[in-house]
Protein backbone atom coordinates (compact mmCIF):
# COMPACT_ATOMS: atom_id res chain seq x y z
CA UNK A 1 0.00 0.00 0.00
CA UNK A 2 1.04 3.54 -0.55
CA UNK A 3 2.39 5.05 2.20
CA UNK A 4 0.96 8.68 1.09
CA UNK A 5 -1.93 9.48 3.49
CA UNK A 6 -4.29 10.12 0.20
CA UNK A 7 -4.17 7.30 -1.05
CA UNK A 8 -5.07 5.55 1.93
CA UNK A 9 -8.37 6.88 2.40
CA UNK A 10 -10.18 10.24 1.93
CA UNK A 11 -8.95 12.99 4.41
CA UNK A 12 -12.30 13.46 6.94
CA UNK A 13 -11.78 9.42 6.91
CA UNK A 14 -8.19 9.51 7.22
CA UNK A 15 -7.70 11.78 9.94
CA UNK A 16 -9.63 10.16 12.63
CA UNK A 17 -10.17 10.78 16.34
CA UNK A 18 -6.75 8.67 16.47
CA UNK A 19 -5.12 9.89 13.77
CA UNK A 20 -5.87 13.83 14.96
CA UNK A 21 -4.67 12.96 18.18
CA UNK A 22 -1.58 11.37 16.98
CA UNK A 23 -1.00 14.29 14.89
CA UNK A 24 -1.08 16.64 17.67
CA UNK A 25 0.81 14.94 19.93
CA UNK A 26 3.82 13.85 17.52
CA UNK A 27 6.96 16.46 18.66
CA UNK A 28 8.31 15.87 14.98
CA UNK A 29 5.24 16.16 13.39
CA UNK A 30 4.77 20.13 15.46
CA UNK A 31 7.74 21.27 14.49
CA UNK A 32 8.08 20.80 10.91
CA UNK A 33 4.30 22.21 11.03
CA UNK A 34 5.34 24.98 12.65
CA UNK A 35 8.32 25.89 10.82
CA UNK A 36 6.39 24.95 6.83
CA UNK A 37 3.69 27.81 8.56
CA UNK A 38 6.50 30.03 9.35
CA UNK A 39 7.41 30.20 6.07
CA UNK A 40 4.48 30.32 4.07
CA UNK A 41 3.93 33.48 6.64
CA UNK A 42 6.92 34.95 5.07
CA UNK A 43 5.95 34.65 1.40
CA UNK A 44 3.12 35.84 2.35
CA UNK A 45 4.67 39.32 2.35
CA UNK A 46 2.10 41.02 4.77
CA UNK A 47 2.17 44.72 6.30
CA UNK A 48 4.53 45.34 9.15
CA UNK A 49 2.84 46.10 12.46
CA UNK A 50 -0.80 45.31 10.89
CA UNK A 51 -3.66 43.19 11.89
CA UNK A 52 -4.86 41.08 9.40
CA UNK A 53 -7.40 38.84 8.43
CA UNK A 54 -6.32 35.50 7.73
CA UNK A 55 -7.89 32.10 5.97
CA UNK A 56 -6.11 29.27 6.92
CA UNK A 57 -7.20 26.09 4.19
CA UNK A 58 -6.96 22.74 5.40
CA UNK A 59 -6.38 24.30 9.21
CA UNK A 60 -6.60 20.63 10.78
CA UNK A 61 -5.98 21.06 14.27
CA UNK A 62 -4.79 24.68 14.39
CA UNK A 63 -1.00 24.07 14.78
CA UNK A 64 -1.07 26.41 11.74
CA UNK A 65 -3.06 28.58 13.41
CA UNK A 66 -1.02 29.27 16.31
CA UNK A 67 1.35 30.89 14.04
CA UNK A 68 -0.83 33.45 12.54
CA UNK A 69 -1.98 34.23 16.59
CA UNK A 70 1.50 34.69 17.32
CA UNK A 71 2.23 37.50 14.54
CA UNK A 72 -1.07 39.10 15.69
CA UNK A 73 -3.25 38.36 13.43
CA UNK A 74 -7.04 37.05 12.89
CA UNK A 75 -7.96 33.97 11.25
CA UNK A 76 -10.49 31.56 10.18
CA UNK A 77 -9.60 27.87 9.14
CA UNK A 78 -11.71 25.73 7.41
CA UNK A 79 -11.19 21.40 7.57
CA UNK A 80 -13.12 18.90 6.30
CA UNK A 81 -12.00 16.55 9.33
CA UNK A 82 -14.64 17.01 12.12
CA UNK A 83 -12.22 15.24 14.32
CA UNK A 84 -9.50 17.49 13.38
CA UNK A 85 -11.61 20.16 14.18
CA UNK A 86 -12.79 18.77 17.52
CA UNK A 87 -8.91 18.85 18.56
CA UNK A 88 -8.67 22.38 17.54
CA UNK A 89 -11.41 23.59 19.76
CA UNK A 90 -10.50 21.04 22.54
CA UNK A 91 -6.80 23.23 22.42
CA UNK A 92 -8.85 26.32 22.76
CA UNK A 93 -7.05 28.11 19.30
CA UNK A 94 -8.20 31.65 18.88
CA UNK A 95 -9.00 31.66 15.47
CA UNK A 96 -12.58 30.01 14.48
CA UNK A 97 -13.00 27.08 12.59
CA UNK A 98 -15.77 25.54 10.34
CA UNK A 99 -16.64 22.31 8.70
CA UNK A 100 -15.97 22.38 4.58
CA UNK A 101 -14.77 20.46 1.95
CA UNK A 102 -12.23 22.79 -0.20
CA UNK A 103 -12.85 21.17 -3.38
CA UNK A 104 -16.91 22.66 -3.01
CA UNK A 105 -15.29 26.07 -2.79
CA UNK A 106 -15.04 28.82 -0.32
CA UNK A 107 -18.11 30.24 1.39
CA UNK A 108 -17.42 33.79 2.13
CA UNK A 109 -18.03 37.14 1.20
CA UNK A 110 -16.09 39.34 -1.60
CA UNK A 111 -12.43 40.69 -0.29
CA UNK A 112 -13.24 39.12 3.43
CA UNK A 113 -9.61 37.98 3.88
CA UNK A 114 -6.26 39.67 3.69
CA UNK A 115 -4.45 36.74 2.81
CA UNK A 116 -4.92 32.79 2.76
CA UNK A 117 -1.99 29.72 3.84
CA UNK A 118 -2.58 26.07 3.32
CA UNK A 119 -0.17 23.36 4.94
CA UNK A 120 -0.39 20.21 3.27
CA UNK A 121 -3.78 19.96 2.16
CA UNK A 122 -3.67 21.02 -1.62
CA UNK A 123 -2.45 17.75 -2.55
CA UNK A 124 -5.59 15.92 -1.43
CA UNK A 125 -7.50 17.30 -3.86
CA UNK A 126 -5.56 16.18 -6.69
CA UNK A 127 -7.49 12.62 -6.40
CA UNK A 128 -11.18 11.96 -7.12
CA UNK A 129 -12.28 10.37 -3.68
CA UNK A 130 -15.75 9.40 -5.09
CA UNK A 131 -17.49 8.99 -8.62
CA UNK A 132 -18.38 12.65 -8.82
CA UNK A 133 -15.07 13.89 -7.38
CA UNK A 134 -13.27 15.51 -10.49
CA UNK A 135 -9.81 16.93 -9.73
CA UNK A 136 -9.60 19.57 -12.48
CA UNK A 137 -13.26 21.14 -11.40
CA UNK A 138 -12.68 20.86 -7.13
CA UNK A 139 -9.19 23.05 -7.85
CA UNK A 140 -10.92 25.21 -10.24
CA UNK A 141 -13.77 25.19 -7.56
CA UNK A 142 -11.62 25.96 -5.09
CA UNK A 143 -9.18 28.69 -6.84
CA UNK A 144 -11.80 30.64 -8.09
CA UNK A 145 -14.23 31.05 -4.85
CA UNK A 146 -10.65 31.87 -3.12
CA UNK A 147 -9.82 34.43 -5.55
CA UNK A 148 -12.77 36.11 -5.29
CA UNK A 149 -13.00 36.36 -1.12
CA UNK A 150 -9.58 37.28 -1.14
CA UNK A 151 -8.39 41.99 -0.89
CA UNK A 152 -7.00 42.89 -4.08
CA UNK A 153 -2.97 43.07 -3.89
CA UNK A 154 -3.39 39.90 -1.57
CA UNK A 155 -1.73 36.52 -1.50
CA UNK A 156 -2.10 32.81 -1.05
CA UNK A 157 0.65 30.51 -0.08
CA UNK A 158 0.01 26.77 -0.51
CA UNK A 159 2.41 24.59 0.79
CA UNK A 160 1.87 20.55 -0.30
CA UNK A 161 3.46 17.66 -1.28
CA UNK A 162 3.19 17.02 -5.23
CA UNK A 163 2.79 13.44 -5.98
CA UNK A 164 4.82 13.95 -9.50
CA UNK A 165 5.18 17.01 -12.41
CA UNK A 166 2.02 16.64 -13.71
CA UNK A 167 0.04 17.38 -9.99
CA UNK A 168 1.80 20.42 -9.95
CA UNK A 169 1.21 21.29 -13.77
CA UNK A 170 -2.71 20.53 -12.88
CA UNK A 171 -2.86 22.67 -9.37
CA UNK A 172 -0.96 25.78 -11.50
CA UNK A 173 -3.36 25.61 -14.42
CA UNK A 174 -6.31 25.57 -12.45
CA UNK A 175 -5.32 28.19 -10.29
CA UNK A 176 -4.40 30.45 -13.16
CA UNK A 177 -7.21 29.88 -14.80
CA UNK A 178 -8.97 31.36 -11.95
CA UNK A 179 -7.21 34.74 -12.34
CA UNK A 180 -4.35 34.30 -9.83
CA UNK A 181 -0.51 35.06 -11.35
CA UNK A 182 2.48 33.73 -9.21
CA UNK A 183 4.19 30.34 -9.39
CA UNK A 184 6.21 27.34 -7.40
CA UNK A 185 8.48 28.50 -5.13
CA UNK A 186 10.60 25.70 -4.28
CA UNK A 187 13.21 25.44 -0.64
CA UNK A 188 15.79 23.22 -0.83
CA UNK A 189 15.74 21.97 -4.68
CA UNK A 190 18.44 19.94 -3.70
CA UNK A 191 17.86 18.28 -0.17
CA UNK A 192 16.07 15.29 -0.19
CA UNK A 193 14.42 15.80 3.47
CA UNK A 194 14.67 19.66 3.60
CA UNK A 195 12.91 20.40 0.00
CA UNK A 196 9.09 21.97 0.33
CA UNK A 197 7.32 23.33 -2.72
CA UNK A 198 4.88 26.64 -2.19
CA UNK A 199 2.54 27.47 -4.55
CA UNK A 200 2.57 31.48 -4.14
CA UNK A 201 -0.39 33.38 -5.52
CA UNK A 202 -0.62 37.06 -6.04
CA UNK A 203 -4.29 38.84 -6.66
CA UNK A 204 -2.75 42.13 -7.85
CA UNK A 205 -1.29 41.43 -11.37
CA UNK A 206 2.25 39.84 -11.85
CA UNK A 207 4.77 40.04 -9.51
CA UNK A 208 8.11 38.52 -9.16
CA UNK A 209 7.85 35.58 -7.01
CA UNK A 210 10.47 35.17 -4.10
CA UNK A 211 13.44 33.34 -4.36
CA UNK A 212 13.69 30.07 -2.55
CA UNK A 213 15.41 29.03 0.42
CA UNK A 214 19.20 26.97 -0.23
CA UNK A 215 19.13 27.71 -3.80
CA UNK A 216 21.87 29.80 -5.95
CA UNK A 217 19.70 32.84 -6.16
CA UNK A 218 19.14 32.88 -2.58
CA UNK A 219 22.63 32.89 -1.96
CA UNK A 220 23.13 35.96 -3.43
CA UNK A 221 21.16 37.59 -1.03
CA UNK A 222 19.41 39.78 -3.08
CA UNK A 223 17.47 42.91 -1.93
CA UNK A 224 14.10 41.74 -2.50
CA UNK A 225 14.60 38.62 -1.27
CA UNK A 226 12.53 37.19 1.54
CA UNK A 227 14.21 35.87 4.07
CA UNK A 228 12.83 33.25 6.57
CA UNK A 229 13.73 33.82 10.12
CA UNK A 230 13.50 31.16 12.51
CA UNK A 231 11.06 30.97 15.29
CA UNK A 232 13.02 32.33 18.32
CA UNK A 233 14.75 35.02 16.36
CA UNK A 234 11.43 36.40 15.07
CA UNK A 235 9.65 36.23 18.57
CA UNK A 236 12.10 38.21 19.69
CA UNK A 237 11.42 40.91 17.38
CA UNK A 238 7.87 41.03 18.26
CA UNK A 239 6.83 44.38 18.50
CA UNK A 240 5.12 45.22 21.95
CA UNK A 241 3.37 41.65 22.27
CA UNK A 242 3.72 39.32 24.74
CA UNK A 243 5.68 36.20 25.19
CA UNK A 244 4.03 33.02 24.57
CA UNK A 245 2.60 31.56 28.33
CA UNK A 246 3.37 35.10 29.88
CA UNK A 247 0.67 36.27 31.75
CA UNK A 248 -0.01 38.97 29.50
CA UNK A 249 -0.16 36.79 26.97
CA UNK A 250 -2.82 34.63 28.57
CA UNK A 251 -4.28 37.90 29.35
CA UNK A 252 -4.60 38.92 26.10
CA UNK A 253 -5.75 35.62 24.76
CA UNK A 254 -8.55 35.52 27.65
CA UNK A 255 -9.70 38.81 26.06
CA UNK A 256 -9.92 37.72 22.62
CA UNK A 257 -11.62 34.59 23.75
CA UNK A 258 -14.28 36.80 25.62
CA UNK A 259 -14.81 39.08 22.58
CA UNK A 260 -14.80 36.05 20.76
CA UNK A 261 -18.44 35.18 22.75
CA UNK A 262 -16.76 31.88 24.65
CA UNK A 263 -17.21 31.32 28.07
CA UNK A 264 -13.85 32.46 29.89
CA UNK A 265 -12.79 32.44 33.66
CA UNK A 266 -12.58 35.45 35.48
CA UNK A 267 -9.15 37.15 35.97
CA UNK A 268 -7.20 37.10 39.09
CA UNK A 269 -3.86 37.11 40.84
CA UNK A 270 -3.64 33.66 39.89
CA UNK A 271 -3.50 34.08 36.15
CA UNK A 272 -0.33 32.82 34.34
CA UNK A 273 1.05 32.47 37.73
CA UNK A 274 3.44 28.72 37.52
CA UNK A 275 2.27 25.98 39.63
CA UNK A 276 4.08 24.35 42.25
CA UNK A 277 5.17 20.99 41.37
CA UNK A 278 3.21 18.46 43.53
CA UNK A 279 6.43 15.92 43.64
């Protein structure tokens, strides 16, 4: 048997209660999350010391998510793994999350979303799950409704795993087709382990896409290029916010929670304060 996960079963079977779980647990599994959602972040090129409005595609369990919170922004995921989902909520995450398949499109308003990321979800749709799945319409599906909820000037940054040339041919047609410009961006060409594709999108017209990571180009160093930063380097930049488990951060996240319309303790001396250890 194939040991890709799509090929296995289709993704609100594949990723059961166990398999969510498993996912969210796995150290390895976080931290190359985390780091392929750091760097669709960068490529997504958005305005310094602004707010945005995020739409996380394929959001799973939020690990995503968290990285978007950090940087200060909004967002809303969408899964099509209601035990996914149930983890996310069960982790209290502060975007919100709802039930959808991406292949029947995107079900929000005109220019609701500053920007959109996917981590490893694009590739799913590549296969037809059931009779009246058809891979060429579902991206098409998918591209277009995206296109059309996302600002003008925007971008989308898919990261996925390409099962050969021609998935990558079909996910590139489809979404120009759909009025997007942009192209693979591609870390690592040359690693075996360290190489990750992103599919970068641009709303506003051409653009010259960034140079990837460990690549001749990228050596160079040029001006425009977009360098990734890792995780500790950029929290440390952070710009009056909190430190992750601080008590103003737990503060803050209380508040958003609240605001939010969830059901939040009240604040007191205790908050964020370290517990004793019981040994």
């Amino acid at each position: 048997m194939s040991t890709r996960p799509e090929h296995q079963a289709p993704p609100e079977i594949y990723y059961n209660s166990d398999e969510a779980k498993k996912y969210t647990s796995n150290s390895r599994m976080i931290e190359v999350q985390l780091q392929m959602s750091e760097r669709a972040m960068e490529l997504l090129a958005l305005p310094e010391d602004s707010q945005c409005i995020i739409l996380d595609l394929g959001c799973g369990s939020g690990l995503s998510g968290e990285t978007l919170s950090e940087s200060g922004h909004v967002w809303v995921g969408i899964d099509i793994s209601t035990a996914m989902l149930e983890v996310a909520k069960d982790r209290e995450i502060e975007g919100d999350v709802i039930l959808g398949d991406l292949g029947e499109g995107m079900p929000f308003r005109a220019g609701a979303f500053d920007g959109a990321i996917s981590i490893s979800a694009l590739q799913w749709l590549c296969n037809a799950d059931k009779k009246s799945h058809n891979p060429y319409k579902r991206l098409y599906k998918l591209f277009s409704t995206l296109y059309s909820c996302l600002s003008r000037g925007s971008r989308a940054v898919f990261q996925f795993y390409p099962e050969n040339s021609q998935q990558v041919e079909l996910v590139t047609q489809q979404a120009m087709r759909a009025g997007f410009s942009g192209g693979l961006v591609v870390d690592y060409p040359n690693s075996t382990k360290a190489k990750k594709m992103f599919l970068v999108l641009f709303t506003g017209g051409s653009q010259e896409l960034p140079k990837g990571l460990g690549t001749a180009e990228e050596e160079m160093d040029e001006p425009d290029h977009v360098k990734f930063t890792k995780r500790r380097e950029r929290m440390k930049n952070m710009r009056g916010k909190a430190p992750k488990k601080s008590k103003d951060w737990i503060l803050q996240k209380k508040e958003r929670r609240r605001q939010q319309g969830h059901d939040v303790r009240h604040d007191s001396k205790y908050t964020g304060r370290k517990r004793r250890s019981k040994i």
